[in-house]
N, C-alpha and C. Protein backbone atom coordinates (compact mmCIF):
# COMPACT_ATOMS: atom_id res chain seq x y z
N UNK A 1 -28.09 -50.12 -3.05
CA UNK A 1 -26.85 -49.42 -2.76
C UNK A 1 -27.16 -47.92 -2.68
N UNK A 2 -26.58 -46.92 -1.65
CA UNK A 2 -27.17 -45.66 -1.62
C UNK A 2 -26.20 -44.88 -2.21
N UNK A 3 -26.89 -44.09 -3.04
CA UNK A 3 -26.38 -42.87 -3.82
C UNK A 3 -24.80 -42.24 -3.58
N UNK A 4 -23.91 -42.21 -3.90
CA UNK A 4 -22.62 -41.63 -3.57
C UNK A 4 -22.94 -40.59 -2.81
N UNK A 5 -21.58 -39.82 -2.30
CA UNK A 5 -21.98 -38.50 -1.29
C UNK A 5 -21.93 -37.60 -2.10
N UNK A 6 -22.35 -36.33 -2.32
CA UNK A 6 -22.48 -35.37 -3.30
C UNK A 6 -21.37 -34.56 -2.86
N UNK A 7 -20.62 -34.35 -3.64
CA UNK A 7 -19.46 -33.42 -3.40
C UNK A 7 -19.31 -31.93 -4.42
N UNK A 8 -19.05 -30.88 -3.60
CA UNK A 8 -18.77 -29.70 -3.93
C UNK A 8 -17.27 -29.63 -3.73
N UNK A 9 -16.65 -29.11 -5.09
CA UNK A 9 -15.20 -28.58 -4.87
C UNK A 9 -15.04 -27.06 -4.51
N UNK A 10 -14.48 -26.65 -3.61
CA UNK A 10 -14.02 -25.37 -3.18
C UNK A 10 -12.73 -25.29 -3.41
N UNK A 11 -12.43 -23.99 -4.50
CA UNK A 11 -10.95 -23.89 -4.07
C UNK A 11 -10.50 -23.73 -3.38
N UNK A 12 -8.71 -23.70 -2.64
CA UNK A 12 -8.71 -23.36 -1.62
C UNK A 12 -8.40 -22.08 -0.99
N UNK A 13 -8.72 -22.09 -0.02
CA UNK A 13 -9.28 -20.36 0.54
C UNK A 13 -9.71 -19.62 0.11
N UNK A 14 -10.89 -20.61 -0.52
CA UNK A 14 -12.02 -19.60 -1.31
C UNK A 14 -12.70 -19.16 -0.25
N UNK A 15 -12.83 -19.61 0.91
CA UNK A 15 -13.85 -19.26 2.17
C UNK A 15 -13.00 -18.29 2.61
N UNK A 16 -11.84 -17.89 3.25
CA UNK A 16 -10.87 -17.18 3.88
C UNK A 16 -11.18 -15.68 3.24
N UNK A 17 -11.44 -14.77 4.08
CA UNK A 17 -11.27 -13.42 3.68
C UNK A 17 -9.43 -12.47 3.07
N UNK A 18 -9.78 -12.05 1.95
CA UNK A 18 -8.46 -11.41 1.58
C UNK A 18 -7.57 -11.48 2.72
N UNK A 19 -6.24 -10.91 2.12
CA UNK A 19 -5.39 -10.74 2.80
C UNK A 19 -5.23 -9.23 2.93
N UNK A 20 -5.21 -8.63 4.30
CA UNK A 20 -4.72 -7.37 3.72
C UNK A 20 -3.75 -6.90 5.30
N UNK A 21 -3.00 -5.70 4.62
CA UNK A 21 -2.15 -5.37 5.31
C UNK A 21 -1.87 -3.53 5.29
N UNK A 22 -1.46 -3.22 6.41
CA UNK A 22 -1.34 -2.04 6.74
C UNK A 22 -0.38 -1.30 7.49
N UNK A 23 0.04 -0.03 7.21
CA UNK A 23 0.96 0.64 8.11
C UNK A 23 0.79 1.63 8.39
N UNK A 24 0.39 2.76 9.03
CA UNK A 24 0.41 3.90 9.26
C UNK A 24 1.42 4.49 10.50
N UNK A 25 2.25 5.80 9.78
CA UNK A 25 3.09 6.38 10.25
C UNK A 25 2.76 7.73 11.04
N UNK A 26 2.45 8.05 11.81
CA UNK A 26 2.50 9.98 11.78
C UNK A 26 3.49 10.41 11.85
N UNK A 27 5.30 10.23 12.33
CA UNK A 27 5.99 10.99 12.93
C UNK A 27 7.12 10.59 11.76
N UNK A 28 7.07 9.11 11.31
CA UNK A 28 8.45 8.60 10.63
C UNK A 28 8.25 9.13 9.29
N UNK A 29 9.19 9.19 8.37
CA UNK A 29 8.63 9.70 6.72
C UNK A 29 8.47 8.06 6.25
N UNK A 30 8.73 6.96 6.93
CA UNK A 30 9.12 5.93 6.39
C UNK A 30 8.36 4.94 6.57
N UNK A 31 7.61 4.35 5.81
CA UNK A 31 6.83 3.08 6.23
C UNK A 31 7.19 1.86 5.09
N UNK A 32 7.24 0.84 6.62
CA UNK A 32 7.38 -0.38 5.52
C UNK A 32 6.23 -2.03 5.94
N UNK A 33 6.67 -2.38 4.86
CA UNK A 33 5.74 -3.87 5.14
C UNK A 33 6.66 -5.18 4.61
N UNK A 34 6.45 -5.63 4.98
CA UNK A 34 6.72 -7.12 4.00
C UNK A 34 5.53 -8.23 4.48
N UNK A 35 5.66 -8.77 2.79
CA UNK A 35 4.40 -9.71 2.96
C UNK A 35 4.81 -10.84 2.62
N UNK A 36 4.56 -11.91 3.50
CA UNK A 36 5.18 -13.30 3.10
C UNK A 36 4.77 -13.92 2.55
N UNK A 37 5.53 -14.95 1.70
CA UNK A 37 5.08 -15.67 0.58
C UNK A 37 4.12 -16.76 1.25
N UNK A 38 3.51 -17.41 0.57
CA UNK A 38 2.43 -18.25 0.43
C UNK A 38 2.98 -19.56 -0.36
N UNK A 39 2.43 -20.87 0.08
CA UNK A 39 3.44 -22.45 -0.45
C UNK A 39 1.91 -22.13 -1.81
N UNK A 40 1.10 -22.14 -1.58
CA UNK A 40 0.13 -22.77 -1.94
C UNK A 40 -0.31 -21.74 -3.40
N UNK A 41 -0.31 -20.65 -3.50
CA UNK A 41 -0.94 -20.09 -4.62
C UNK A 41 -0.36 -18.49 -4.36
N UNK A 42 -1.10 -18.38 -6.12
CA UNK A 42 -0.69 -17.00 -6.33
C UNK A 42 -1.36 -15.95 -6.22
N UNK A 43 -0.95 -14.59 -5.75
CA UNK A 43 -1.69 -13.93 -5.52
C UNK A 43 -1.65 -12.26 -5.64
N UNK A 44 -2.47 -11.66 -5.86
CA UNK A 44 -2.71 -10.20 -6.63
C UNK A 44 -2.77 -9.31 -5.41
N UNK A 45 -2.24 -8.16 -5.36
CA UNK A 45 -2.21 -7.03 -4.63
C UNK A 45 -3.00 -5.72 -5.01
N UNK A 46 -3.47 -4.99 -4.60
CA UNK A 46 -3.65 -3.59 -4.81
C UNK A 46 -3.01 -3.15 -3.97
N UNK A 47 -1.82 -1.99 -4.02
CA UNK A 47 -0.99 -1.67 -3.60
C UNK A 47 -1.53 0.26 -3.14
N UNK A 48 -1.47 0.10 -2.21
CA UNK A 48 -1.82 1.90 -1.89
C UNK A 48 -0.51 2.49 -1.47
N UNK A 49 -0.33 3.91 -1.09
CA UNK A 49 -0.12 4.79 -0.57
C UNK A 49 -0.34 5.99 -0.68
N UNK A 50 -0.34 6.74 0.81
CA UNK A 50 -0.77 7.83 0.71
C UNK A 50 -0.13 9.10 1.78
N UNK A 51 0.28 9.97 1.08
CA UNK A 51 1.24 10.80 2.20
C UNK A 51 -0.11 12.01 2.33
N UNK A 52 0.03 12.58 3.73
CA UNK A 52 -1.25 13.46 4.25
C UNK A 52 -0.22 14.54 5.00
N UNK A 53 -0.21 15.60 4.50
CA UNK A 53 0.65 16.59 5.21
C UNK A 53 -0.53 18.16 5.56
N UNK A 54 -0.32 18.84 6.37
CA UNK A 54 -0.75 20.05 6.74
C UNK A 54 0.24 21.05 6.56
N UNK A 55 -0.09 21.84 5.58
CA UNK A 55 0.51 23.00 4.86
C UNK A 55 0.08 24.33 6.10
N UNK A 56 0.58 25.17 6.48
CA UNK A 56 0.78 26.13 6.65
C UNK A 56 -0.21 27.53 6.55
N UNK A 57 -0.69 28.18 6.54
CA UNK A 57 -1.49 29.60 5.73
C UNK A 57 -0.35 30.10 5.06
N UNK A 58 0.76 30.07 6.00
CA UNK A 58 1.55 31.31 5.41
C UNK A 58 2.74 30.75 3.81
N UNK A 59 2.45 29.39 3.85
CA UNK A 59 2.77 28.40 2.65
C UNK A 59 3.66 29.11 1.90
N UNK A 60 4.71 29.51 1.62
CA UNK A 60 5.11 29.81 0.12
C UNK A 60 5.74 28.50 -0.74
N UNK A 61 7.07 28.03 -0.48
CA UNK A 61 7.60 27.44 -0.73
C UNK A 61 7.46 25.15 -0.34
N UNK A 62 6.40 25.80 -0.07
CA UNK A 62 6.66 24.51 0.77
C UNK A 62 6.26 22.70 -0.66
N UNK A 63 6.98 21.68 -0.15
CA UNK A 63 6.42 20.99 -0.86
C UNK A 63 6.07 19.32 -0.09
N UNK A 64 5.46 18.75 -1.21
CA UNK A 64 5.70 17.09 -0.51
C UNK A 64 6.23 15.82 -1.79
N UNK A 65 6.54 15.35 -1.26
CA UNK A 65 6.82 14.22 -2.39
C UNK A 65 6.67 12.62 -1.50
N UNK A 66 6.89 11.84 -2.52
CA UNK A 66 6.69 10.29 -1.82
C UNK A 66 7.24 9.35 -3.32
N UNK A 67 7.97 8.26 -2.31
CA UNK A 67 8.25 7.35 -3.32
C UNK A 67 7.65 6.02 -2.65
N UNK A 68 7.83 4.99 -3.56
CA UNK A 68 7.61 3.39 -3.60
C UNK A 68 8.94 2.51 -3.57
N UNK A 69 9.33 2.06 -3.00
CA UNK A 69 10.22 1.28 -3.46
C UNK A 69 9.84 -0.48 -2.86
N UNK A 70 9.70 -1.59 -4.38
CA UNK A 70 9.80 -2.82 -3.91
C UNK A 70 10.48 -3.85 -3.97
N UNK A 71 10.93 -4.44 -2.96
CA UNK A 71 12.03 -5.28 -3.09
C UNK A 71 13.56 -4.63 -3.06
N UNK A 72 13.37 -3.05 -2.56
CA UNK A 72 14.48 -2.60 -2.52
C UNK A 72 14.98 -1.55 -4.05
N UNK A 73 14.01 -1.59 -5.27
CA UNK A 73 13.75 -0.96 -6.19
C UNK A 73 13.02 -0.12 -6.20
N UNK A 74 13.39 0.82 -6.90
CA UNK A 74 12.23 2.16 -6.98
C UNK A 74 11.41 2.14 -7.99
N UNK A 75 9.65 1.81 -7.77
CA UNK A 75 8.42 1.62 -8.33
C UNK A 75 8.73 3.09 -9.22
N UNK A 76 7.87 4.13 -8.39
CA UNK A 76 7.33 5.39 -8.44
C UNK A 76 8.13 6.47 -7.51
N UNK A 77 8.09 7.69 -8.10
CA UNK A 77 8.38 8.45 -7.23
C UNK A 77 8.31 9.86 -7.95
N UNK A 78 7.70 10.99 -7.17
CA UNK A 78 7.02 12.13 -7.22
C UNK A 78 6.92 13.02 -6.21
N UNK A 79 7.46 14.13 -6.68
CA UNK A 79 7.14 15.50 -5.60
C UNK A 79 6.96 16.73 -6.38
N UNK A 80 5.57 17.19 -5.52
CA UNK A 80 4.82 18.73 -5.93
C UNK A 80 4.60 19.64 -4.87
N UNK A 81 4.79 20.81 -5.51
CA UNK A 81 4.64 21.88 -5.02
C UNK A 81 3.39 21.77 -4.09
N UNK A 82 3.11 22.11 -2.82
CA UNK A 82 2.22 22.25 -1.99
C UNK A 82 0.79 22.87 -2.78
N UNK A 83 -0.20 23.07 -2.15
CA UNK A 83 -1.22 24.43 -3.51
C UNK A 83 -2.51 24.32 -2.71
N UNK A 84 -2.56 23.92 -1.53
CA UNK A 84 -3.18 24.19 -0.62
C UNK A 84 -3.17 24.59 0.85
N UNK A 85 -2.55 26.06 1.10
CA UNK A 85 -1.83 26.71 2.46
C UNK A 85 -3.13 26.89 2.87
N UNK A 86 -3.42 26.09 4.42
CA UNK A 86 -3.89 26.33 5.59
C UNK A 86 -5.20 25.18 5.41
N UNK A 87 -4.60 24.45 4.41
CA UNK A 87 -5.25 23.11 4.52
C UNK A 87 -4.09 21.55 4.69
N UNK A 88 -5.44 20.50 4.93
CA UNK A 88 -4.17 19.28 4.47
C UNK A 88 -4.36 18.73 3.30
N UNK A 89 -3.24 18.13 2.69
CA UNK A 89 -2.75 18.12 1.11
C UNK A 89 -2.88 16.99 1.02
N UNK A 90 -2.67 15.75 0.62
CA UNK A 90 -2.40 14.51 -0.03
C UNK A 90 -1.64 14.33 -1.46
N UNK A 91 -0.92 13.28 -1.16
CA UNK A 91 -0.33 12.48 -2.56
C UNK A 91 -0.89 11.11 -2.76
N UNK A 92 -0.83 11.02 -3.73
CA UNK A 92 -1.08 9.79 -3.26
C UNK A 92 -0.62 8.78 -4.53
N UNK A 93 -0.52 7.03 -4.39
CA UNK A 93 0.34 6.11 -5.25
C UNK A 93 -0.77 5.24 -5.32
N UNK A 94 -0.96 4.55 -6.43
CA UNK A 94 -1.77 3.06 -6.29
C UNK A 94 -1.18 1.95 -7.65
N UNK A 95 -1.13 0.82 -7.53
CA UNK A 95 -0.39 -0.12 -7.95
C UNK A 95 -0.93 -1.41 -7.95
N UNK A 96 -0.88 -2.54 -8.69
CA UNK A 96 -1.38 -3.50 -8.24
C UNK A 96 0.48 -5.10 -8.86
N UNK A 97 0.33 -5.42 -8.06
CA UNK A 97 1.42 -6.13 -7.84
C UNK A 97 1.18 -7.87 -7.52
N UNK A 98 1.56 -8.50 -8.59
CA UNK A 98 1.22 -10.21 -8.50
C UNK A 98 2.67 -10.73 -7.85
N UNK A 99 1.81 -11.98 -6.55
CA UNK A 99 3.26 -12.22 -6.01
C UNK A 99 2.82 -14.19 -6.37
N UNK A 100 3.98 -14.34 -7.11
CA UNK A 100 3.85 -16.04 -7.15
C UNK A 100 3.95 -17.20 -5.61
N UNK A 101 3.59 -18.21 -5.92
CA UNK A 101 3.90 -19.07 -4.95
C UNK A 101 5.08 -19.28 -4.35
N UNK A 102 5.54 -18.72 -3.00
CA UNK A 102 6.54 -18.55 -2.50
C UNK A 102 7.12 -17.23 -2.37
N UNK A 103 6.58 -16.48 -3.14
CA UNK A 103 7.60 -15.14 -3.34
C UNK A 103 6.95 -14.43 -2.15
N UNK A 104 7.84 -13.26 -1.42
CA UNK A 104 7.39 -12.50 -0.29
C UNK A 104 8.15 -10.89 -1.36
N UNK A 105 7.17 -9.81 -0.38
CA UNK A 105 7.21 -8.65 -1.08
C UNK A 105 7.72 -7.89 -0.06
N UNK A 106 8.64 -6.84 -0.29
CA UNK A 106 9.33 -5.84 0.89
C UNK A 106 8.46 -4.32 0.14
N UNK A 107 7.71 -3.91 0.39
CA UNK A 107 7.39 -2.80 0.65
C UNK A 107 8.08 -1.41 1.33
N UNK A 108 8.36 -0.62 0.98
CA UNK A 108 8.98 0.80 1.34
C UNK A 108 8.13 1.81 1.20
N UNK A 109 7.31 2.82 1.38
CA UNK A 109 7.31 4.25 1.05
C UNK A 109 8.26 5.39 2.08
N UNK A 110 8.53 6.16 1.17
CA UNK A 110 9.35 7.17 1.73
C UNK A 110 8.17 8.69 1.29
N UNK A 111 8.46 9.23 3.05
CA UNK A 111 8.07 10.95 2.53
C UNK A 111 9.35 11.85 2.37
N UNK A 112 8.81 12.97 1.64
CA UNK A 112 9.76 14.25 1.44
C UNK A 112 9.03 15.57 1.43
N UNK A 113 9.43 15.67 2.79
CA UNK A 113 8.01 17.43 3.42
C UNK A 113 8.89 18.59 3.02
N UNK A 114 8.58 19.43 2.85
CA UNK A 114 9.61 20.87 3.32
C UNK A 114 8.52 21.79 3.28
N UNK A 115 8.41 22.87 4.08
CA UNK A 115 7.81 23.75 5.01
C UNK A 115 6.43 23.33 4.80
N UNK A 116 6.20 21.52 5.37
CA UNK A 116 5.09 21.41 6.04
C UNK A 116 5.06 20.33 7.30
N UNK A 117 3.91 20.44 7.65
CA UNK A 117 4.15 18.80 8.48
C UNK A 117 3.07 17.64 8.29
N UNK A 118 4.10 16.57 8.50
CA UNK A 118 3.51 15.34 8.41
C UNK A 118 2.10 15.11 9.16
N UNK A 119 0.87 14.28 8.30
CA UNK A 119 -0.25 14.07 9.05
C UNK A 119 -0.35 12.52 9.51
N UNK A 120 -0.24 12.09 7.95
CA UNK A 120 0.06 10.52 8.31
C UNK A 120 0.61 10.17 6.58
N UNK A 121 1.63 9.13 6.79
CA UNK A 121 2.02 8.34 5.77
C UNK A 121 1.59 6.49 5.95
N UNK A 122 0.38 6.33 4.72
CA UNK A 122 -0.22 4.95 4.91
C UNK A 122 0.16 3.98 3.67
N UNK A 123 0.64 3.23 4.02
CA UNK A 123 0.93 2.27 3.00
C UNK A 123 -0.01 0.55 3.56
N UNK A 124 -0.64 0.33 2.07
CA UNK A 124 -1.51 -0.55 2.30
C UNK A 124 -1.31 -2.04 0.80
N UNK A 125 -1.87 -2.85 1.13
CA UNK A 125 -1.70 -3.79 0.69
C UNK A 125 -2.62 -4.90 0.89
N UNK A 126 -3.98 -5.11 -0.05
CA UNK A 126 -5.33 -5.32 -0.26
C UNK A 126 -5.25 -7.05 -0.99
N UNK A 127 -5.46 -7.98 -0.90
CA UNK A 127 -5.27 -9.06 -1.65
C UNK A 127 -6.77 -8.93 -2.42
N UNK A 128 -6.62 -8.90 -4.08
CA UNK A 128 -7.77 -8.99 -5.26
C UNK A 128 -8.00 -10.13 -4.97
N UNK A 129 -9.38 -10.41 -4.81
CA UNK A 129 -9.97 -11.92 -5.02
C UNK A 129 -10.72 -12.10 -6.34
N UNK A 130 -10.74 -13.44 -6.88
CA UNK A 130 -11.35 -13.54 -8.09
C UNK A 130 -13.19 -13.75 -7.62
N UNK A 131 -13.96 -13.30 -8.29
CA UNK A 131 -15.37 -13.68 -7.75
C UNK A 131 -15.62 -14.93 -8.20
């Protein structure tokens, strides 16, 4: 009688590369995502954003801020004084966010410029894999 077949268990979509997702804005203050739920398993986020503005030389007053909001709730939210005139500035958010089987995620960031302008507003969303 010949030997059984040798079997390896793989979880599933252990082969499948992360999930990831992206938005980049230049003109809107507003970026959004939603990520849809999954039947099958649960799963971990690293959550980015990042607001990129160009300040001015002549800078006095100027500032930026940025919020998070998920699911229609407000994560985070922060605004500072500009402190680099006649360069570009960054803010930036990071987060990591577990979504269960079935659950889908609404993603928001919002900008808030004053005497600068927008470079880009990126909101991202990285699926953690276990090794």
């Amino acid at each position: 009688m010949p030997p059984p077949p040798s079997r390896r268990l793989v979880p599933p979509n252990a082969t499948q590369a992360p999930e990831s997702w992206q938005v980049t804005s230049h003109d809107a203050p507003v970026a959004s995502l939603i990520i849809p739920g999954l039947l099958s398993r649960r799963r971990t986020f690293d959550i980015d954003v990042q607001l990129r503005v160009r300040v001015p030389a002549d800078a006095r007053s100027s500032q930026l801020g940025l919020s998070l909001e998920i699911d229609g709730s407000q994560q985070w939210s922060r605004r500072i004084p500009a402190s680099l005139p006649g360069e570009l500035e960054t803010l930036d958010y990071h987060c990591r966010l577990a979504l269960e089987p079935e659950q889908q995620m609404r993603l928001r960031a919002r900008a808030q410029i004053k005497g600068a302008t927008m470079d880009a507003l990126i909101l991202s969303a990285v699926e953690e894999r276990p090794l």
